[in-house]
C-alpha atoms as a PDB file:
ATOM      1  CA  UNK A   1      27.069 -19.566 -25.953  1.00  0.00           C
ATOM      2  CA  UNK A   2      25.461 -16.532 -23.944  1.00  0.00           C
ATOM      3  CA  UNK A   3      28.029 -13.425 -23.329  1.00  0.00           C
ATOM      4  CA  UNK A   4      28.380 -13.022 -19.786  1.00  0.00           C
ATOM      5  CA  UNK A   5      26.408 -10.683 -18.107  1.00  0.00           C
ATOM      6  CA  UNK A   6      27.566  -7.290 -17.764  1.00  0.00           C
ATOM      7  CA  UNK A   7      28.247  -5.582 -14.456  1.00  0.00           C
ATOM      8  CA  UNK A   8      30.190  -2.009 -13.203  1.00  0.00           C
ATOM      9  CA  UNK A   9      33.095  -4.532 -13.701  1.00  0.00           C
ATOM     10  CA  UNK A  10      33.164  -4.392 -17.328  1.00  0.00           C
ATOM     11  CA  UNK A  11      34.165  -0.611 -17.543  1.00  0.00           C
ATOM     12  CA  UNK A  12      37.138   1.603 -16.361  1.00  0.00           C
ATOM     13  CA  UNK A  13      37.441   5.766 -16.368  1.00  0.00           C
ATOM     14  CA  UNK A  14      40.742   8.249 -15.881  1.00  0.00           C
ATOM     15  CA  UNK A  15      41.000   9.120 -12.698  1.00  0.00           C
ATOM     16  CA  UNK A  16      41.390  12.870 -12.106  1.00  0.00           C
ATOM     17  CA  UNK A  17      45.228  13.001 -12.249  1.00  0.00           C
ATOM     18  CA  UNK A  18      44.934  10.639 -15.691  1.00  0.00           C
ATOM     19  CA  UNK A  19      45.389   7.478 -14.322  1.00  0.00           C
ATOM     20  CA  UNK A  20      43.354   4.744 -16.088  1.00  0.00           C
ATOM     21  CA  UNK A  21      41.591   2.509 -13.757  1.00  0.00           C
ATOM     22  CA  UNK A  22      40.009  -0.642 -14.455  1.00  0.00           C
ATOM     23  CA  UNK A  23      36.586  -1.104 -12.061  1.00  0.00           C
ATOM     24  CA  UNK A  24      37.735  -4.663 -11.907  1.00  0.00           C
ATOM     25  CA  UNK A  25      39.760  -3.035  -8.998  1.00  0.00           C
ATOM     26  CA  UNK A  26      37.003  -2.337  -7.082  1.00  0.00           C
ATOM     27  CA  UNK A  27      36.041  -6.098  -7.758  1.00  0.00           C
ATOM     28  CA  UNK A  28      34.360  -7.794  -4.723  1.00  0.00           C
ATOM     29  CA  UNK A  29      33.094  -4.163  -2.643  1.00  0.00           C
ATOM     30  CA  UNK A  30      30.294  -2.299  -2.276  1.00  0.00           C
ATOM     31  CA  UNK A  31      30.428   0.552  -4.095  1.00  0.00           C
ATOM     32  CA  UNK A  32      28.300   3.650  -4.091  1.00  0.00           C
ATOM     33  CA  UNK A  33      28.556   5.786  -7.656  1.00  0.00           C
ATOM     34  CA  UNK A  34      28.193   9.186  -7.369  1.00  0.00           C
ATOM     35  CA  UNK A  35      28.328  12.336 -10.081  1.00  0.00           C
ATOM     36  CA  UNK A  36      29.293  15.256  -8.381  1.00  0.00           C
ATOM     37  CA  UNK A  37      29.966  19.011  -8.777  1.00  0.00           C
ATOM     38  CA  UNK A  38      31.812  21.743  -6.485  1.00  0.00           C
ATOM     39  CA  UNK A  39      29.292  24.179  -7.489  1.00  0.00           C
ATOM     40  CA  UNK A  40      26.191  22.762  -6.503  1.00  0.00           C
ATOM     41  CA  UNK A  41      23.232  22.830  -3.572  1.00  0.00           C
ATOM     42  CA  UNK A  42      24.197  19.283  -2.868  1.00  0.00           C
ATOM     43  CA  UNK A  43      27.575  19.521  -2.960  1.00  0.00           C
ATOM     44  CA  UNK A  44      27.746  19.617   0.702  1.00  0.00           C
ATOM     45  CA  UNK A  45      27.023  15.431   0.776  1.00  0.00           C
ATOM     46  CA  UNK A  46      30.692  15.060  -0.076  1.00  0.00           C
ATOM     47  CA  UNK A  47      30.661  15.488   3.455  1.00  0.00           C
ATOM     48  CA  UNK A  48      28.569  12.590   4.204  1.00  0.00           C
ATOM     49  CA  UNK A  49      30.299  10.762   1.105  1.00  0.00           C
ATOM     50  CA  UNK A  50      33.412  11.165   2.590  1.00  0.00           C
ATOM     51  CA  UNK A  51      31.760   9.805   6.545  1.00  0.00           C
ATOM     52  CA  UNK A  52      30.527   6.626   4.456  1.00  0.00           C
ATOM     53  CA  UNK A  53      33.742   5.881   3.059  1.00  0.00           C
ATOM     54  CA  UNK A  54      35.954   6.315   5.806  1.00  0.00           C
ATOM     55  CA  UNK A  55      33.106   4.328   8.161  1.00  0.00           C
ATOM     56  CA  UNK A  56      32.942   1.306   5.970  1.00  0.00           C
ATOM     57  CA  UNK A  57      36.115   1.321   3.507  1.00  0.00           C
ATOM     58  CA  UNK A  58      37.745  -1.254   5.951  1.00  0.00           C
ATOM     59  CA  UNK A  59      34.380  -3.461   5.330  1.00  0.00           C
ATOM     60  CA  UNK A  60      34.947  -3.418   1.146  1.00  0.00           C
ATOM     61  CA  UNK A  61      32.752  -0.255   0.519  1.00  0.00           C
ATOM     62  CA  UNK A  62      34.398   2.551  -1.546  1.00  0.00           C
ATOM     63  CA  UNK A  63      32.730   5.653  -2.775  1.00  0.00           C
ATOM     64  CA  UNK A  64      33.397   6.792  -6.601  1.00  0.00           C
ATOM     65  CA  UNK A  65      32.949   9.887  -7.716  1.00  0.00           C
ATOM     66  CA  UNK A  66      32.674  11.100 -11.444  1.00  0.00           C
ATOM     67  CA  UNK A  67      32.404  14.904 -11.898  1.00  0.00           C
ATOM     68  CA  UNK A  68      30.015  15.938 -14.361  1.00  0.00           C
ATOM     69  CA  UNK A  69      29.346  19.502 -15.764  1.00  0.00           C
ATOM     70  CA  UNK A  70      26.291  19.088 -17.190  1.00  0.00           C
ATOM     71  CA  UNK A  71      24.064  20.440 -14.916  1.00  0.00           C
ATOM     72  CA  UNK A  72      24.213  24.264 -14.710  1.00  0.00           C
ATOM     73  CA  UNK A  73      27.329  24.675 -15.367  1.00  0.00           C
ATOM     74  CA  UNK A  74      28.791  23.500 -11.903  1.00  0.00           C
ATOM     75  CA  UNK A  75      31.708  21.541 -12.201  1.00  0.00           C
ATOM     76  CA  UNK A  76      33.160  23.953 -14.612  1.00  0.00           C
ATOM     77  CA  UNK A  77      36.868  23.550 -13.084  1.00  0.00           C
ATOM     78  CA  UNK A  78      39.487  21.597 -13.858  1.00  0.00           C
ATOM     79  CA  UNK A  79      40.979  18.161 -12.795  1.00  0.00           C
ATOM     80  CA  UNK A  80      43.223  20.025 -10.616  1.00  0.00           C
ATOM     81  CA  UNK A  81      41.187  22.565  -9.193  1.00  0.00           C
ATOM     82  CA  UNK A  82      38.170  19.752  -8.122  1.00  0.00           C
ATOM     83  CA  UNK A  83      40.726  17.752  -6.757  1.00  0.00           C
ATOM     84  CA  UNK A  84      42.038  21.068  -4.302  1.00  0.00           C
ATOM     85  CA  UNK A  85      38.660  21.820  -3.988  1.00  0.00           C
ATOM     86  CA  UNK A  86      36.933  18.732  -2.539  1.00  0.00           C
ATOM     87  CA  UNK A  87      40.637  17.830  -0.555  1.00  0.00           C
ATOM     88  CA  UNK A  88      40.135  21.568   1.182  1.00  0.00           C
ATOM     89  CA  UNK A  89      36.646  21.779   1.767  1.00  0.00           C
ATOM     90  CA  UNK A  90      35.290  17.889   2.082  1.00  0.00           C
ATOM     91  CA  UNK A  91      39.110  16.264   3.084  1.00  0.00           C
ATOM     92  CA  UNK A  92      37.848  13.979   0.358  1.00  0.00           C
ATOM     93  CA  UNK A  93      39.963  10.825   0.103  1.00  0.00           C
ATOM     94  CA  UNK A  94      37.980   8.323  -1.980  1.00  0.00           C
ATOM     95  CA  UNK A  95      38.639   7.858  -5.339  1.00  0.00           C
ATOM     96  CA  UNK A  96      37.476  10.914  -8.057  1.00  0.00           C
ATOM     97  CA  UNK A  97      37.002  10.603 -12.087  1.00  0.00           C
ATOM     98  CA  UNK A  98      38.065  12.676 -14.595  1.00  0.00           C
ATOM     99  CA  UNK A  99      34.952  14.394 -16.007  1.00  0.00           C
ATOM    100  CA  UNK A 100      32.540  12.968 -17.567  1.00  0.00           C
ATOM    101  CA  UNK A 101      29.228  13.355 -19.341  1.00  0.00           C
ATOM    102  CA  UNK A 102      26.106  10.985 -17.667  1.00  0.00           C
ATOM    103  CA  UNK A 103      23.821  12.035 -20.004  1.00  0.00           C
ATOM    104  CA  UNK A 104      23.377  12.830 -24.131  1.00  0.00           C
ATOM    105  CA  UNK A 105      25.842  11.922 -27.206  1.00  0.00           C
ATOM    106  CA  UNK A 106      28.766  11.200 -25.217  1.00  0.00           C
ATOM    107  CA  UNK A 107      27.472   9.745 -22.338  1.00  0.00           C
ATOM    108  CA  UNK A 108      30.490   7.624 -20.572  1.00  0.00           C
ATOM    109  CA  UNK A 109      29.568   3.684 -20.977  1.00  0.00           C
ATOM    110  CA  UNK A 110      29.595   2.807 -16.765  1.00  0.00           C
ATOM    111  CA  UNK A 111      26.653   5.526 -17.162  1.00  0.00           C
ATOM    112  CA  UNK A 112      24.768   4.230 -19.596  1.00  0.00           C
ATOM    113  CA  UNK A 113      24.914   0.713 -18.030  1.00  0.00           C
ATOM    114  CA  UNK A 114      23.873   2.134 -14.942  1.00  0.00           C
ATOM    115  CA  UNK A 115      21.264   4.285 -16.695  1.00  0.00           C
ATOM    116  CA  UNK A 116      19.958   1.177 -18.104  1.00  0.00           C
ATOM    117  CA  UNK A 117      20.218  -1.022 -14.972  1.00  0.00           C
ATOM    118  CA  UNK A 118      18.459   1.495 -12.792  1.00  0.00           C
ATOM    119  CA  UNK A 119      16.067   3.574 -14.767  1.00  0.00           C
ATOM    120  CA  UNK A 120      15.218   6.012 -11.895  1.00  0.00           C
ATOM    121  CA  UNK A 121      11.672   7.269 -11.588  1.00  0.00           C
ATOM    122  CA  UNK A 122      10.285   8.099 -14.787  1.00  0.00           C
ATOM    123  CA  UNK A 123      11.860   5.007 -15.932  1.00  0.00           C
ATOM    124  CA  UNK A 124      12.153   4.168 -19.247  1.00  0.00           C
ATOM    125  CA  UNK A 125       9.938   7.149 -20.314  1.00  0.00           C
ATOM    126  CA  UNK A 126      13.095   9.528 -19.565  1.00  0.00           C
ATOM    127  CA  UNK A 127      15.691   6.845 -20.755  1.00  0.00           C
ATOM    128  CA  UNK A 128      16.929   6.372 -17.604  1.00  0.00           C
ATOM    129  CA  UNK A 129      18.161  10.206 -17.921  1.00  0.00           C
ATOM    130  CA  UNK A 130      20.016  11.357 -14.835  1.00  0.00           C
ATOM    131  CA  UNK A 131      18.010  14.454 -13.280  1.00  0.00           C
ATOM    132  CA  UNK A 132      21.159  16.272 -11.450  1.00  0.00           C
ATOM    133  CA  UNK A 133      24.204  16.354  -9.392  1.00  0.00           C
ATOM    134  CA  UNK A 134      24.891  13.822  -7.029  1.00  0.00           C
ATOM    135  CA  UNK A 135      22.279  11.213  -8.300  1.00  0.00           C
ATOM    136  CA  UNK A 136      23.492   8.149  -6.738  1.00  0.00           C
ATOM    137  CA  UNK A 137      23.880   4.254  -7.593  1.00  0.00           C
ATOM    138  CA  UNK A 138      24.402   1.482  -5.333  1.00  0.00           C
ATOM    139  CA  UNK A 139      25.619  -1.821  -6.539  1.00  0.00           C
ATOM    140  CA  UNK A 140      27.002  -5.376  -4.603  1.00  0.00           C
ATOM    141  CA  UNK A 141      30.099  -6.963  -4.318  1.00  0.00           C
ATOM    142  CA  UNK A 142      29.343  -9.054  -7.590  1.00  0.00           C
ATOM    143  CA  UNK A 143      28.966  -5.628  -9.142  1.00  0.00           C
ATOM    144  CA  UNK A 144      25.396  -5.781  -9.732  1.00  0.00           C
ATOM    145  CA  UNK A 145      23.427  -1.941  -9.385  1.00  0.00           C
ATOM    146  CA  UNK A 146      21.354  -2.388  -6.245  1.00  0.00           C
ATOM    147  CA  UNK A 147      19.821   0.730  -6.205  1.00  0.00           C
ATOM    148  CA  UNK A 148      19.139   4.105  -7.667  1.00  0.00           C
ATOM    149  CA  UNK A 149      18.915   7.292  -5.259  1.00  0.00           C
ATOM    150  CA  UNK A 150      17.404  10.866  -6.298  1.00  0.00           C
ATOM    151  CA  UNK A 151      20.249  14.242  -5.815  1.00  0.00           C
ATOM    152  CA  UNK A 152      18.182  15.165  -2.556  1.00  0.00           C
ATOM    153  CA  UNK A 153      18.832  11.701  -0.969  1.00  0.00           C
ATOM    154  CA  UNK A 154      21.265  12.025   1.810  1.00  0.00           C
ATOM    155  CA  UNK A 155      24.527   9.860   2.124  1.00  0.00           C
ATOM    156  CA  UNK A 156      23.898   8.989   5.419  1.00  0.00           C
ATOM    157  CA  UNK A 157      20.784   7.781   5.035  1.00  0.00           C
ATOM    158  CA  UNK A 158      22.250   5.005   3.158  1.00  0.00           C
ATOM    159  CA  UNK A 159      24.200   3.248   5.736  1.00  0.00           C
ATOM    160  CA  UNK A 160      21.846   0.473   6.548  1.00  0.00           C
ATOM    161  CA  UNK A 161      21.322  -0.687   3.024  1.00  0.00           C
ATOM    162  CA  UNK A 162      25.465  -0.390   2.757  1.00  0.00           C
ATOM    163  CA  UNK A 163      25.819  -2.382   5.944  1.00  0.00           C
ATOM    164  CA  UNK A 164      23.250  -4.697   4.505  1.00  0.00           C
ATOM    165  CA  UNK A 165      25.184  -5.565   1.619  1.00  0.00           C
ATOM    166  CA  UNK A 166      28.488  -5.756   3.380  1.00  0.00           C
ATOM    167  CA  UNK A 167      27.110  -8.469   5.573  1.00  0.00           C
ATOM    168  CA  UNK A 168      26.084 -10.262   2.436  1.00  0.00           C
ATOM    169  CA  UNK A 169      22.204  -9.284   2.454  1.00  0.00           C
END
């Protein structure tokens, strides 16, 4: 008998304030994966992160976010202090991970599926390797990744392929 097929479903992360949660929660919405830093040149999209979520949340969409300090050094911060940060400067209400690593030896599992669902641009030469901040994954309400965005791809411009996939497309 054939294992059934893997999807974001099959994996769960601490939340910032040490919560376990299951994506099975998520089960049935569109959800847009995110890693994310404060310190960043695209940390600013939490902005449009946040304008996404709040615009189609109602519709089954939900934006997570999983901080990541590998790049540069710019999540250094703690659980607490992202959580003030992106609440004072984004108003950020959709849900944020405790830290994690999306690339090398401890690489969280959701990444590595998503890694290996989505390869990005070099593909399989790079191992899937996420580039930077804020690289982005898309996946359907069966939990399936859609798509794979680059750091410098704007939230908002995703909003047609989230409506898409909200209206069952």
């Amino acid at each position: 008998m054939e294992a059934p097929a893997q999807t974001v479903y099959s994996f769960s992360a601490p939340l910032l304030d040490g919560r376990a949660v299951s994506l099975k929660d998520f089960r049935g919405q569109v959800l847009l994966i995110v890693n994310t830093a404060s310190l960043c040149g695209f940390t600013p999209q939490y902005a449009g992160l946040e304008t996404l979520y709040r615009a189609y949340r109602h519709r089954g969409f939900a934006v997570l976010g999983f901080p990541c300090n590998q790049f540069g050094g710019q999540e250094p911060g703690t659980a607490d202090e992202i959580g003030a940060f992106c609440e004072t400067n984004y108003a950020v209400s959709f849900p944020l991970f405790a830290k994690i690593d999306v690339n090398g030896p401890r690489t969280h599992p959701l990444y590595l599926f998503l890694k290996r669902e989505k390869p990005g641009l070099l593909g399989f030469l790079a191992a899937g390797r996420i580039q930077w901040n804020f690289t982005k994954f898309l996946t359907g309400r069966n939990g399936e990744v859609v798509a794979r965005y680059s750091p410098s791809t704007r939230p908002e411009t995703l909003a047609p392929g989230i409506e898409r996939l909200l209206d069952g497309g």
